[in-house]
N, C-alpha and C. Protein backbone atom coordinates (compact mmCIF):
# COMPACT_ATOMS: atom_id res chain seq x y z
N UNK A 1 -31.50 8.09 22.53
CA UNK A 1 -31.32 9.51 22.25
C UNK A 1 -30.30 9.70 21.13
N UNK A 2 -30.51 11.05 19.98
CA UNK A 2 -29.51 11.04 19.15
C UNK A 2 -28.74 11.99 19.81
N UNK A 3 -27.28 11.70 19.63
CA UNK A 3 -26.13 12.53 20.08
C UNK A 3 -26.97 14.17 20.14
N UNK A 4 -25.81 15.18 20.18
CA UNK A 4 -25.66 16.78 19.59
C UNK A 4 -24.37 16.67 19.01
N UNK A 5 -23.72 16.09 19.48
CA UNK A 5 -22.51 16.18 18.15
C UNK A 5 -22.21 14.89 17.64
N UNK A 6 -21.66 15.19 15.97
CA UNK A 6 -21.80 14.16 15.33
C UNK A 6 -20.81 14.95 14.07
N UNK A 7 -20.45 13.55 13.10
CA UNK A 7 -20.07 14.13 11.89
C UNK A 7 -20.56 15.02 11.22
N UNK A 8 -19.24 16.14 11.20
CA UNK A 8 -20.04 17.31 10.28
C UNK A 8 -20.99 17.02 9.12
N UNK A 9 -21.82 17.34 8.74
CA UNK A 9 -22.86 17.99 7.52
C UNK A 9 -23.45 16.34 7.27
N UNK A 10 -23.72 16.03 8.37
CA UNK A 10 -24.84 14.43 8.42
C UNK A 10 -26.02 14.57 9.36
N UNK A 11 -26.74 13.65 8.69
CA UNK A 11 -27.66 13.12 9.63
C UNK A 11 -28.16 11.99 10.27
N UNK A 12 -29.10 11.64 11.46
CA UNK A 12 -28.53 10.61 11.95
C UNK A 12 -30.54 10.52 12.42
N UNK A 13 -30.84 9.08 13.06
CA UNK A 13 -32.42 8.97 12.58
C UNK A 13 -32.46 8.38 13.97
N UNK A 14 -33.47 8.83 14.99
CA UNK A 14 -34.04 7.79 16.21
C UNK A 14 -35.11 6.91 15.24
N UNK A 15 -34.93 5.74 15.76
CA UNK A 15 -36.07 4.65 15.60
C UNK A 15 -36.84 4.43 16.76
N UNK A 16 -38.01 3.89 16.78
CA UNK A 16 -39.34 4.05 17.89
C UNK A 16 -39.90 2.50 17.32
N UNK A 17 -39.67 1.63 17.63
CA UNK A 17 -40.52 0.15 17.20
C UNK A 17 -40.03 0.19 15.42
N UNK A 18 -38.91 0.07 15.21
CA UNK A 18 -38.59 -0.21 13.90
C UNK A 18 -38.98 1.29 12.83
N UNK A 19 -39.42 2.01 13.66
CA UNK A 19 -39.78 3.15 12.57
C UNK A 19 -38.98 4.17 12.79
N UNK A 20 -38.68 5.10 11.93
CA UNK A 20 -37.73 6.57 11.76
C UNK A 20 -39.17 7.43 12.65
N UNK A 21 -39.01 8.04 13.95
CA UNK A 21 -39.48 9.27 14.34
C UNK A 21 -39.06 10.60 14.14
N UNK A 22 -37.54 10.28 14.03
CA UNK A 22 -37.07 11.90 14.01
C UNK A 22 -35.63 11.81 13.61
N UNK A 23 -35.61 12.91 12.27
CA UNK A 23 -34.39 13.10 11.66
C UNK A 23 -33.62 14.00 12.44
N UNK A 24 -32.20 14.05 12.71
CA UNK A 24 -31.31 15.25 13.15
C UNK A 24 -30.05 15.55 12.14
N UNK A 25 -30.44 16.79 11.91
CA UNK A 25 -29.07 17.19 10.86
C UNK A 25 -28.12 18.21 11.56
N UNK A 26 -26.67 18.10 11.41
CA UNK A 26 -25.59 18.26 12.28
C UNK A 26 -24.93 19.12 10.97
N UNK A 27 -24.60 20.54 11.38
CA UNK A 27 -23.87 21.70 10.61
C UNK A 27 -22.11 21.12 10.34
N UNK A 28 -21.78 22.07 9.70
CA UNK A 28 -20.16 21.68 9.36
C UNK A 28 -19.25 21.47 10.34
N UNK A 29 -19.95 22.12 11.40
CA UNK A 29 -18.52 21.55 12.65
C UNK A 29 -19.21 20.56 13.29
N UNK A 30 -20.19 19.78 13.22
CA UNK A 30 -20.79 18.43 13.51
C UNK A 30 -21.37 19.06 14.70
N UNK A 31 -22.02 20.18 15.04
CA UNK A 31 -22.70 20.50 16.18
C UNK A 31 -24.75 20.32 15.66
N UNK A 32 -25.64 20.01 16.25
CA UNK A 32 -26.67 19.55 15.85
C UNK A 32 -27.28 21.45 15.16
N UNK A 33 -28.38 21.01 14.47
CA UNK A 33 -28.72 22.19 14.02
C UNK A 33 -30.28 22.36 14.02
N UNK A 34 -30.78 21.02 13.52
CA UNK A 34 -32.45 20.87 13.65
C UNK A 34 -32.54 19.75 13.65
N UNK A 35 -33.93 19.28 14.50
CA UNK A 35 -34.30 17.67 14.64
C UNK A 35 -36.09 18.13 13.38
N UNK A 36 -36.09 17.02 12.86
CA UNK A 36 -37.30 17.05 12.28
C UNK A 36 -37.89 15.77 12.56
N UNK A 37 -39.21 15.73 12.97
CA UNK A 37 -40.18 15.21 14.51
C UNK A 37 -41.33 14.79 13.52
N UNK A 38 -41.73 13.34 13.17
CA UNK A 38 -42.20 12.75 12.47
C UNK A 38 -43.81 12.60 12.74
N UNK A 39 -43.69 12.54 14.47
CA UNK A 39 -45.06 12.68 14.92
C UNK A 39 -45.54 13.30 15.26
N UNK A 40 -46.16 13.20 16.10
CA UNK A 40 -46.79 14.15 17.11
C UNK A 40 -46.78 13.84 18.72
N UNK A 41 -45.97 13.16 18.45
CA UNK A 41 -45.40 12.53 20.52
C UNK A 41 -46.18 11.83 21.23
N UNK A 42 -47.55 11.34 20.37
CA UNK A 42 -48.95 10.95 21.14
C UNK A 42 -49.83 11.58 21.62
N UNK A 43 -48.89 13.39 21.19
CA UNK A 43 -49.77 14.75 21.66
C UNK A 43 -50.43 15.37 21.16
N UNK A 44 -51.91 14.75 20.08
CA UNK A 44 -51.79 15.85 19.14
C UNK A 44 -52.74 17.38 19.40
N UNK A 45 -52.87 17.55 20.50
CA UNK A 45 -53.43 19.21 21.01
C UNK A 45 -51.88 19.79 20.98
N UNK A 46 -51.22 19.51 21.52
CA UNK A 46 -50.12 19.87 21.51
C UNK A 46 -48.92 20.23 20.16
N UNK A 47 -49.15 19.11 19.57
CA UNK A 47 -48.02 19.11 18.36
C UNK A 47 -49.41 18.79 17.30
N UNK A 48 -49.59 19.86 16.74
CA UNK A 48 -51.01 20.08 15.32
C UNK A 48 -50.02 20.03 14.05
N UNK A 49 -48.86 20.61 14.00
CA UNK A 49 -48.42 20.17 13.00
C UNK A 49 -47.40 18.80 12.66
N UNK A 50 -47.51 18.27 11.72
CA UNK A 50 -46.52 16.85 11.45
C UNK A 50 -46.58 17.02 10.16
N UNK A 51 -45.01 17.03 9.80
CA UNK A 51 -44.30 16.73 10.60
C UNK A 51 -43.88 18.13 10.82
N UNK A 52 -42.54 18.17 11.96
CA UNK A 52 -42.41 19.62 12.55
C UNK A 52 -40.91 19.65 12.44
N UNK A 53 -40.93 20.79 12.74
CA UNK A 53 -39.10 20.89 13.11
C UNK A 53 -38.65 21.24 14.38
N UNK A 54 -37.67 21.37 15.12
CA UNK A 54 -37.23 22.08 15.95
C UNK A 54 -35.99 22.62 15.64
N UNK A 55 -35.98 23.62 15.80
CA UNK A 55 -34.26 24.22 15.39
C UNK A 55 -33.15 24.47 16.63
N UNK A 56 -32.19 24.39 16.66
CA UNK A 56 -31.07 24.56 17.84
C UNK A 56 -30.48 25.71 18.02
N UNK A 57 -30.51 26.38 18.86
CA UNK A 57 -29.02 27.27 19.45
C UNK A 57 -28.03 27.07 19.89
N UNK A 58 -26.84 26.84 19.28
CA UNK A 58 -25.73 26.65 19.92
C UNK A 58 -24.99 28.08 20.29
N UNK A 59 -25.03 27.36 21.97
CA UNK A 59 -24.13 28.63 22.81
C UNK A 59 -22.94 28.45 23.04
N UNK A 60 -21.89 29.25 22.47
CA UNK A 60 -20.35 29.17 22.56
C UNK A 60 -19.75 29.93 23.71
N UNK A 61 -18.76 29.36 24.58
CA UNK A 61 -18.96 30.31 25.61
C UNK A 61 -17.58 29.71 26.23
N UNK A 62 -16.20 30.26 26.92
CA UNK A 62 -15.10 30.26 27.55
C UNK A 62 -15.21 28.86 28.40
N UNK A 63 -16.55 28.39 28.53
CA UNK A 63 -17.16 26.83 29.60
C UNK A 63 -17.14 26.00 28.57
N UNK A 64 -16.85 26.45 26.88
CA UNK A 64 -17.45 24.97 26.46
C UNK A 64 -18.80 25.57 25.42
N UNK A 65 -19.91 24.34 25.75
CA UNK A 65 -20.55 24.52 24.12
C UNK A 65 -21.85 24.27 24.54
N UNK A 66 -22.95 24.71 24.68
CA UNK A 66 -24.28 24.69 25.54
C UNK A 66 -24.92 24.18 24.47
N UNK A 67 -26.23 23.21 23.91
CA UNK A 67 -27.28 23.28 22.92
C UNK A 67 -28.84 23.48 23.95
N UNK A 68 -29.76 24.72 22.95
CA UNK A 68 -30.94 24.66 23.60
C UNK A 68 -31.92 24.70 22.55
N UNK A 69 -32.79 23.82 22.41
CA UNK A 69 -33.53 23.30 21.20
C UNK A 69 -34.69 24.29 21.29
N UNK A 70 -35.48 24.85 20.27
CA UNK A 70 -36.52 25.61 20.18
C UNK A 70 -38.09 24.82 20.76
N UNK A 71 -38.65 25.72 21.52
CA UNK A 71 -39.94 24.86 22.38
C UNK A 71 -41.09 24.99 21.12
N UNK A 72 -41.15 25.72 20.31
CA UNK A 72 -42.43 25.82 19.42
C UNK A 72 -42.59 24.23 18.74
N UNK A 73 -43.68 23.75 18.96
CA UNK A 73 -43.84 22.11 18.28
C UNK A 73 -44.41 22.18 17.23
N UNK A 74 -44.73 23.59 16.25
CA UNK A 74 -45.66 24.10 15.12
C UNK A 74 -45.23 24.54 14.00
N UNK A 75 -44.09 24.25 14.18
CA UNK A 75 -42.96 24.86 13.41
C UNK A 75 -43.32 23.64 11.67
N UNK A 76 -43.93 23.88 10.70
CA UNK A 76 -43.86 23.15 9.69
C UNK A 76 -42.66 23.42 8.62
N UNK A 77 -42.04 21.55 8.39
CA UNK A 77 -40.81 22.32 7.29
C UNK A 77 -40.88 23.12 5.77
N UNK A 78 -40.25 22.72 5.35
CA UNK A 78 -40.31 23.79 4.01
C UNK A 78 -40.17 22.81 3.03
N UNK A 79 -40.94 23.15 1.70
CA UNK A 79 -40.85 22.14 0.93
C UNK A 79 -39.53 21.12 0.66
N UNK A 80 -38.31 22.05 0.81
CA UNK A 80 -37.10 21.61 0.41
C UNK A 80 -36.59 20.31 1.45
N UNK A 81 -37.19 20.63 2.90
CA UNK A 81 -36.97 19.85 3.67
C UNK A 81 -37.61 18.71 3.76
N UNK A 82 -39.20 19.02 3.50
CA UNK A 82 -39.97 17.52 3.25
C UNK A 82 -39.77 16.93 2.30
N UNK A 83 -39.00 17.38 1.02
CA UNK A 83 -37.93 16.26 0.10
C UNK A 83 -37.08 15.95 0.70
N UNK A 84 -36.13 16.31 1.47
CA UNK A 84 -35.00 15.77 1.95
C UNK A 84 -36.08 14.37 2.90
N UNK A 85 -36.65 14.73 3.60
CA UNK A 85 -37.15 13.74 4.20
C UNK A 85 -37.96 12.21 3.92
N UNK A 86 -38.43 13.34 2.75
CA UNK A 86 -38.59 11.75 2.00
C UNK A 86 -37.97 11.14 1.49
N UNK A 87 -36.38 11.39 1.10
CA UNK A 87 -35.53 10.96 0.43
C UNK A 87 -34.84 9.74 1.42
N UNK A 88 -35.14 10.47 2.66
CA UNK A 88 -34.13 9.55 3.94
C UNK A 88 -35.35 8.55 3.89
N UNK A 89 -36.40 8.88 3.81
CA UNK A 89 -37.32 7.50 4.41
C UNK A 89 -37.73 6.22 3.25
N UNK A 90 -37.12 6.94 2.12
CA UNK A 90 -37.40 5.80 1.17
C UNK A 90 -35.86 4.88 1.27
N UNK A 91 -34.46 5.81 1.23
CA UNK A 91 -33.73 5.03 1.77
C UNK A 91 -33.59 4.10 2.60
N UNK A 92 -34.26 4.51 3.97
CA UNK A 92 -35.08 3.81 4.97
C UNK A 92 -35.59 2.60 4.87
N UNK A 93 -36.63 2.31 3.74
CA UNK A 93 -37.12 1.56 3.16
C UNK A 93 -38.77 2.14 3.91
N UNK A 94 -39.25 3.41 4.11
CA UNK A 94 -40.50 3.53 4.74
C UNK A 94 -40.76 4.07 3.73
């Protein structure tokens, strides 16, 4: 599993059998912000678009610091983001 918190304004990569599945990028106070989801989970009725995003809510609250990730699996990124992503996966070496 990748953390929810992490160094501010980074990102950090699950591997699945040697491969990058899913990027997570972490806002300026290192709290997570969006995971971007490489596959389709083995689901694809389920997850039609790939790759996808999920975006986060962070809940601030007198208890501390809640994260609840967005359920839509259809969510496609934005051009700016599928450069960023390809940028990590050639780094990668994928």
């Amino acid at each position: 599993m990748i953390p929810v918190k992490a160094r501010p304004n980074s990102v950090s990569a699950r591997y699945v059998e040697d491969k990058v599945v899913q990027y997570r990028l972490y806002n300026n106070e290192g709290h997570v912000l969006v995971d971007f989801d490489l596959t389709n989970h083995g689901n694809p009725k389920h997850h039609k678009v790939v790759p996808h995003k999920h975006e986060w809510n962070i809940i601030k609250s007198e208890n501390g610091v809640k994260y609840k990730r967005s359920n839509d699996p259809n969510v496609p990124l934005t051009d700016e983001e599928l450069e960023l992503v390809k940028r990590w996966r050639e780094y990668d070496n994928y």
